[in-house]
Protein backbone atom coordinates (compact mmCIF):
# COMPACT_ATOMS: atom_id res chain seq x y z
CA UNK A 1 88.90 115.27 135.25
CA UNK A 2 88.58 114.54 131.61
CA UNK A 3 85.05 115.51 129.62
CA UNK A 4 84.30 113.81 126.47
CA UNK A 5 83.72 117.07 123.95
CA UNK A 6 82.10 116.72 120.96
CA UNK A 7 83.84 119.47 118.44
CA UNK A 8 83.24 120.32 115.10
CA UNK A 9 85.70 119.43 112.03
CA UNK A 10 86.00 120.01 108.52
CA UNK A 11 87.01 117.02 106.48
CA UNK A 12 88.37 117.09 102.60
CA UNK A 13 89.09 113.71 101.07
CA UNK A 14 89.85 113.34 97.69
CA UNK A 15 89.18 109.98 95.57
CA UNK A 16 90.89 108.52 92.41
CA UNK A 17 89.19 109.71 89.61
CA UNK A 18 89.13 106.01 88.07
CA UNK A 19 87.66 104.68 90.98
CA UNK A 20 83.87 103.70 90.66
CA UNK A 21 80.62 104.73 91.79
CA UNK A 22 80.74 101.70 94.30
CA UNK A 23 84.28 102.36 95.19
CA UNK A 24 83.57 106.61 95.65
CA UNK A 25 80.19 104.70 97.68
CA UNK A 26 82.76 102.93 99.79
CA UNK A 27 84.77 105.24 100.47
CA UNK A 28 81.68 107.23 102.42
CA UNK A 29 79.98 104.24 103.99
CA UNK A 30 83.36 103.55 106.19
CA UNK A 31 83.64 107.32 107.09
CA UNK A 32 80.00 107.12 108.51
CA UNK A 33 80.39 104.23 110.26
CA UNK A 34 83.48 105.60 111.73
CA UNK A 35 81.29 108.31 112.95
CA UNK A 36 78.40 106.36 114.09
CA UNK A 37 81.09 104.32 116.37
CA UNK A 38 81.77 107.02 118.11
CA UNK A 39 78.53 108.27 118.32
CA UNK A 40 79.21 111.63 116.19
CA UNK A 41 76.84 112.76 113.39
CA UNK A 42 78.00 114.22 109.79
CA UNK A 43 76.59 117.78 109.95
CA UNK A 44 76.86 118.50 106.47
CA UNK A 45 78.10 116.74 102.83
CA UNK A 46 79.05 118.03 99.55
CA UNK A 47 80.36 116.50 96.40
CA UNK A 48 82.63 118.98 94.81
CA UNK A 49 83.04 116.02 91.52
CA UNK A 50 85.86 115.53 89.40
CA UNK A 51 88.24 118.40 89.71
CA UNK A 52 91.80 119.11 88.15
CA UNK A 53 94.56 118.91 91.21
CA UNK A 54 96.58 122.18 91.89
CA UNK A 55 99.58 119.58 91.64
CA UNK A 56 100.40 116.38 90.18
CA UNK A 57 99.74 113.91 93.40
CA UNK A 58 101.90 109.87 93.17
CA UNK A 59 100.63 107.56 95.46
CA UNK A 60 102.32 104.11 95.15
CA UNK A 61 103.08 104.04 91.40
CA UNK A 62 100.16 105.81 90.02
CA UNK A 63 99.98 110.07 89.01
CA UNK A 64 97.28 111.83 90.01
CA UNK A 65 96.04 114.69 87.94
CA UNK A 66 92.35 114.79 88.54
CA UNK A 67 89.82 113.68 91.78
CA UNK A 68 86.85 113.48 93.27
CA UNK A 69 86.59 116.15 95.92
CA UNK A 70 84.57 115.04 98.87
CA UNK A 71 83.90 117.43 101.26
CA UNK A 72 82.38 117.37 104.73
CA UNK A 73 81.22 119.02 108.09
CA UNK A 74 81.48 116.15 110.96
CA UNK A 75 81.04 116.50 114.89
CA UNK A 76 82.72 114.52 117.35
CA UNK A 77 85.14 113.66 119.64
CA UNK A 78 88.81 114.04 119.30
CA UNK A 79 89.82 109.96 118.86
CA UNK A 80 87.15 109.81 115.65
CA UNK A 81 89.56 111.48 113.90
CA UNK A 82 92.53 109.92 113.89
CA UNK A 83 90.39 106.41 113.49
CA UNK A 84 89.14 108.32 110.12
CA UNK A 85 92.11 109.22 108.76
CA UNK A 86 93.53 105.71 109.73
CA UNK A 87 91.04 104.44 107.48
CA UNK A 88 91.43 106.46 104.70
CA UNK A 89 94.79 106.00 104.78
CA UNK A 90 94.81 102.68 104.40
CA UNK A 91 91.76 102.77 101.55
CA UNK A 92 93.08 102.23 97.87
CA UNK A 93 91.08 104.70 96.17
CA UNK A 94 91.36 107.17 99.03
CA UNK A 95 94.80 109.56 97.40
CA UNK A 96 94.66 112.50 99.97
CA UNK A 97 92.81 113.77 102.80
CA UNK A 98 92.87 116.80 105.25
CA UNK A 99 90.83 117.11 108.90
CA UNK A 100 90.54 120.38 110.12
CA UNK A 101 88.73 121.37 113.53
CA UNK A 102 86.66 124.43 112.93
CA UNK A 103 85.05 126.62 116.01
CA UNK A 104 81.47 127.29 114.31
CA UNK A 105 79.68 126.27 111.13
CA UNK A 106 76.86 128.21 110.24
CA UNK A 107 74.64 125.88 108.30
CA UNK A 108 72.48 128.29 105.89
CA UNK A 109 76.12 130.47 104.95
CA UNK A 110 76.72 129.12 101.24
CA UNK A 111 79.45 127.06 100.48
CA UNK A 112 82.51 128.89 99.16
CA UNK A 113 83.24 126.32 96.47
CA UNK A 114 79.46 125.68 95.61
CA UNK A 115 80.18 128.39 92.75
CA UNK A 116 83.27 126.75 91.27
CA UNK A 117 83.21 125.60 88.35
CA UNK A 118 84.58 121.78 87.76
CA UNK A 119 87.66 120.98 85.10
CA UNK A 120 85.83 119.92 82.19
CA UNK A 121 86.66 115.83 81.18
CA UNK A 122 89.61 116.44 78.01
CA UNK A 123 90.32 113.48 75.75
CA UNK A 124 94.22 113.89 77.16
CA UNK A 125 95.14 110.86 79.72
């Protein structure tokens, strides 16, 4: 006998820095209607902006040096997942993402990278 468990996941997607406000806009709009098909609900969103990568990231013949982080707090059942990262897999601007499932979330704890500090924009390319 199989039950249909909603669980709780963290989700880190990061977007080409070129990519524009209507592309990063995108980007979001499929995740949440991924989520609404399966009935889940996005618990919590942040925007971490344009950051510096720990590591130079190529995807197709482009180098990545900088993203948008995009971070989030989603509940739902197990196949939403795998139909997310299926999308942003196959989404252009999308150049890495991570899904985690997490056992709690405690909404008013502060985020640990609300503090941190973004790489400033330099004039190298």
């Amino acid at each position: 006998m199989s039950t249909n468990k909603n669980r709780l996941y963290e989700l880190i997607y990061l977007v080409n820095r070129e990519a524009s406000d209507e592309a990063r806009a995108d980007v979001t709009a499929r995740i949440k209607a991924v989520i609404s098909d399966f009935n889940g609900e996005v618990v919590k969103t942040e925007s971490w902006g344009k950051r510096r990568l720990a590591y130079e990231i190529q995807k197709g013949s482009e180098r990545h040096q900088k993203a948008y982080y995009e971070y989030n707090i989603i509940q739902g059942p197990a196949g939403m997942t795998q139909e997310i990262e299926r999308v942003l897999r196959l989404h252009e601007d999308c150049i890495r993402f991570l899904t985690i499932r997490i056992d709690s979330f405690d909404p008013s704890a502060p985020s640990v990278h609300a503090e941190a500090e973004p790489v400033a924009e330099s004039t190298e390319a």
